[in-house]
Protein backbone atom coordinates (compact mmCIF):
# COMPACT_ATOMS: atom_id res chain seq x y z
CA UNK A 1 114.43 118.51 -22.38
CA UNK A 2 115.21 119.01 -18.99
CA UNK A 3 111.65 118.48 -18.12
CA UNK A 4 112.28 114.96 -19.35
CA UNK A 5 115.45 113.96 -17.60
CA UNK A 6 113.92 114.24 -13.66
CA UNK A 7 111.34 111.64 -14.69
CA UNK A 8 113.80 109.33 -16.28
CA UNK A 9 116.06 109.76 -13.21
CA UNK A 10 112.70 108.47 -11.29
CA UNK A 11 112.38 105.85 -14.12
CA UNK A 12 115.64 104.74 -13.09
CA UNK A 13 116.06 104.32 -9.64
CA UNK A 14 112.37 103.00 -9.59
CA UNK A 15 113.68 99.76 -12.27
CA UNK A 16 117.12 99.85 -10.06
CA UNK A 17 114.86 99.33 -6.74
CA UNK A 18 112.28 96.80 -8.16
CA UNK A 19 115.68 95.02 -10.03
CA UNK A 20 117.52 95.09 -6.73
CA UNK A 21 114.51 93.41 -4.68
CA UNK A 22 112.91 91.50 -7.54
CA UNK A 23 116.01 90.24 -8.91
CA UNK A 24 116.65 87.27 -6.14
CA UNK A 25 112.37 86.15 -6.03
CA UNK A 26 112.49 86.65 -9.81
CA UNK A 27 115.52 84.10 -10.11
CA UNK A 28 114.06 81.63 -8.00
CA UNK A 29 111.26 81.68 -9.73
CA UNK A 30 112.75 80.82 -13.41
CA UNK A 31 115.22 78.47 -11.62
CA UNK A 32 112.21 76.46 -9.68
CA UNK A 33 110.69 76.81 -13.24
CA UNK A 34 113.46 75.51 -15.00
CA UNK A 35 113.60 72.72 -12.26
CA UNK A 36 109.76 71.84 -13.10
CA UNK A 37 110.57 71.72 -16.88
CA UNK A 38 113.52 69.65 -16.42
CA UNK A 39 111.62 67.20 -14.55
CA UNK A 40 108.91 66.74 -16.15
CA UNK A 41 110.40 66.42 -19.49
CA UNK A 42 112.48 63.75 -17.79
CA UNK A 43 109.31 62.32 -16.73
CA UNK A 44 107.55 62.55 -20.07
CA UNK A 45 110.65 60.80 -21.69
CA UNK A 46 110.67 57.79 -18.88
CA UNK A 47 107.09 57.74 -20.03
CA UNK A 48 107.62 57.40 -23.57
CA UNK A 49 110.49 54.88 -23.31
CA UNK A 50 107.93 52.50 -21.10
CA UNK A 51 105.49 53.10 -24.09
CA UNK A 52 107.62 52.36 -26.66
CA UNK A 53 108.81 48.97 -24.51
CA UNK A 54 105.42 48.08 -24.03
CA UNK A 55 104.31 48.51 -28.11
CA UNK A 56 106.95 46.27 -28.27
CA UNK A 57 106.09 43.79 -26.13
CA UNK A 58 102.91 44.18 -27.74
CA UNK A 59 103.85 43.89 -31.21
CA UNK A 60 106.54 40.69 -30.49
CA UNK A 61 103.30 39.23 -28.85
CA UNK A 62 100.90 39.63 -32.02
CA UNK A 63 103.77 38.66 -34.33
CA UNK A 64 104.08 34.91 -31.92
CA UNK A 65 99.94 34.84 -32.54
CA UNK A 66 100.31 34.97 -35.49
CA UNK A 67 102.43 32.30 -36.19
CA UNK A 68 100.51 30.50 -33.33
CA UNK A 69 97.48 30.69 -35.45
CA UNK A 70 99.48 29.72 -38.67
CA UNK A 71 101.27 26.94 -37.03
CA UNK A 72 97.75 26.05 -35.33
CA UNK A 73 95.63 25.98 -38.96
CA UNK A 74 98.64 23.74 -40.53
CA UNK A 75 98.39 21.30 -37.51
CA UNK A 76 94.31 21.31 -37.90
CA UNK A 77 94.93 21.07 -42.05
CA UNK A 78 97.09 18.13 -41.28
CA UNK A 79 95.30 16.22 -38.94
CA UNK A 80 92.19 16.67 -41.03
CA UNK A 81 93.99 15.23 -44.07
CA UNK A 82 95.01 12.53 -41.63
CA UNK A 83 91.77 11.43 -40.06
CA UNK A 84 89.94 11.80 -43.85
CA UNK A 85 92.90 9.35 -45.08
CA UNK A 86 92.10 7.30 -41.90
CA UNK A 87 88.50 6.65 -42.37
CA UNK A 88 89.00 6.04 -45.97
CA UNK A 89 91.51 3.19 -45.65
CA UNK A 90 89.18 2.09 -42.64
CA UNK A 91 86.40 2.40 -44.91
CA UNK A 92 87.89 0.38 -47.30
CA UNK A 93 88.88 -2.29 -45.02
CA UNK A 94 85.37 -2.63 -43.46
CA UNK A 95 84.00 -2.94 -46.99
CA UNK A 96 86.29 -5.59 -47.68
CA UNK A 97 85.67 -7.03 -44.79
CA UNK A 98 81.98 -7.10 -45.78
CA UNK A 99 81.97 -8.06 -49.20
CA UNK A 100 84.29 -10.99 -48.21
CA UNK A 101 82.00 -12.29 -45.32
CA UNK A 102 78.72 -11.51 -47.69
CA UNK A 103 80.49 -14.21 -50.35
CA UNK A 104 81.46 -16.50 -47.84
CA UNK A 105 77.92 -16.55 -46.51
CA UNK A 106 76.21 -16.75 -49.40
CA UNK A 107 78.64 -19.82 -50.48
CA UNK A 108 77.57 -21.24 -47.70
CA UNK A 109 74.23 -20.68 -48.48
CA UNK A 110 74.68 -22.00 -51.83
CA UNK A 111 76.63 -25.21 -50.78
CA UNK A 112 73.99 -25.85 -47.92
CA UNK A 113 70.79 -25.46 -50.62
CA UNK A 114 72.73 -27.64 -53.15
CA UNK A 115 72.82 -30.42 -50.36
CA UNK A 116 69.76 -29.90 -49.63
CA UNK A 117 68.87 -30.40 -52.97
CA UNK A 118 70.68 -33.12 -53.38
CA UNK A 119 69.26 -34.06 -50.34
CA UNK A 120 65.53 -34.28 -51.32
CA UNK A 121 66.45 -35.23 -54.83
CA UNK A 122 67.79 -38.56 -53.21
CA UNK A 123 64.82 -39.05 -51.09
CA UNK A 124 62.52 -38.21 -54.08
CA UNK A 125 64.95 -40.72 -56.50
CA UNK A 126 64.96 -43.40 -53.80
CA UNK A 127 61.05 -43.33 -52.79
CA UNK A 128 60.25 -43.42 -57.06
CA UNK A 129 62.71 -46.76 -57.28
CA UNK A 130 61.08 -48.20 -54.35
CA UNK A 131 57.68 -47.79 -56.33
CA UNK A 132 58.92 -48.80 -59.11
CA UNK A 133 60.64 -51.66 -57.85
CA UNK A 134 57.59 -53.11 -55.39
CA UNK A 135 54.79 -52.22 -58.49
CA UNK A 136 57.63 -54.58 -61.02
CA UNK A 137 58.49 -57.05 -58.25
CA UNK A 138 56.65 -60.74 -58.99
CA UNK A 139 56.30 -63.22 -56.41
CA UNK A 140 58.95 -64.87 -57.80
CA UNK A 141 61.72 -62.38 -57.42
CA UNK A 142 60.70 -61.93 -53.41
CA UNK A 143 61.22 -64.95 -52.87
CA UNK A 144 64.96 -65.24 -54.81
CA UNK A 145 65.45 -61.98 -52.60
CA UNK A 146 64.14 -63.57 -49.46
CA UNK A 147 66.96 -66.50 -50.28
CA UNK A 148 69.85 -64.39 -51.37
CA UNK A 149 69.12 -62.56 -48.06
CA UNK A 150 69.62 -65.65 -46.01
CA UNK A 151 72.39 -66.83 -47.57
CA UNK A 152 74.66 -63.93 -47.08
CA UNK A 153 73.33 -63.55 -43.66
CA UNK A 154 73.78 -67.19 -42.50
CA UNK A 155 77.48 -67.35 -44.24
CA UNK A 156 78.43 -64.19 -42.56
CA UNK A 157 80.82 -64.80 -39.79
């Protein structure tokens, strides 16, 4: 045993030396450490707190598309529901429209054929009396004609 206690005597002033000239290094090394920890957990946490700002940013921004789009497909729904209501009525009104001038043109029509009917019907009635009159008319009557002729002519004022 008292082979042993000469080396730990060495053991121990060799860890008081290398504690007594390490010690200060060795302290500013785990404090500049510490330091470099610190700040870049700081910086990891400003980090994160941007992130998180920015998903939410984000997610507010998706969530007013959204109701962009919604609002946007009602609009559309609704002006299509409009503009089909639209061209029916106009639709509607144009056929009217055309139906009414189609009768009044084709009264017309009918009105103008009747008189022209009539027309010809006259002409034809008129030329067969004139026949029928000159092929039954004696001497006899031309000349009461000729005289009934004069006589209203010469007492007209």
């Amino acid at each position: 045993m008292s082979g042993l206690i000469l080396p730990f005597i060495n053991l121990g002033v060799l860890i008081g030396i290398l504690i007594h000239y390490t010690r200060k290094p060795l302290k500013n090394f785990v404090q500049s450490r510490h330091n470099t920890i610190l700040s870049e957990l700081k910086e990891a946490q400003e980090q994160l707190h941007r992130a998180q700002e920015q998903y939410e940013e984000f997610s507010a921004k998706l969530k007013a598309i959204g109701a962009e789009i919604s609002a946007f497909r009602d609009q559309t729904r609704q002006e299509a529901t409009q503009a089909r209501t639209r061209i029916a009525a106009d639709a509607k009104r144009v056929s009217v429209a055309v139906v009414t001038e189609a009768r009044a043109t084709a009264e017309g029509l009918v009105t103008e054929l009747r008189e022209q009917l009539h027309a010809e019907l006259m002409v034809g009635v008129i030329a067969r009396a004139e026949k029928l009159i000159v092929a039954r008319l004696t001497r006899e009557d031309r000349v009461r004609i000729h005289q009934e002729f004069s006589r209203e002519i010469g007492g007209a004022p």
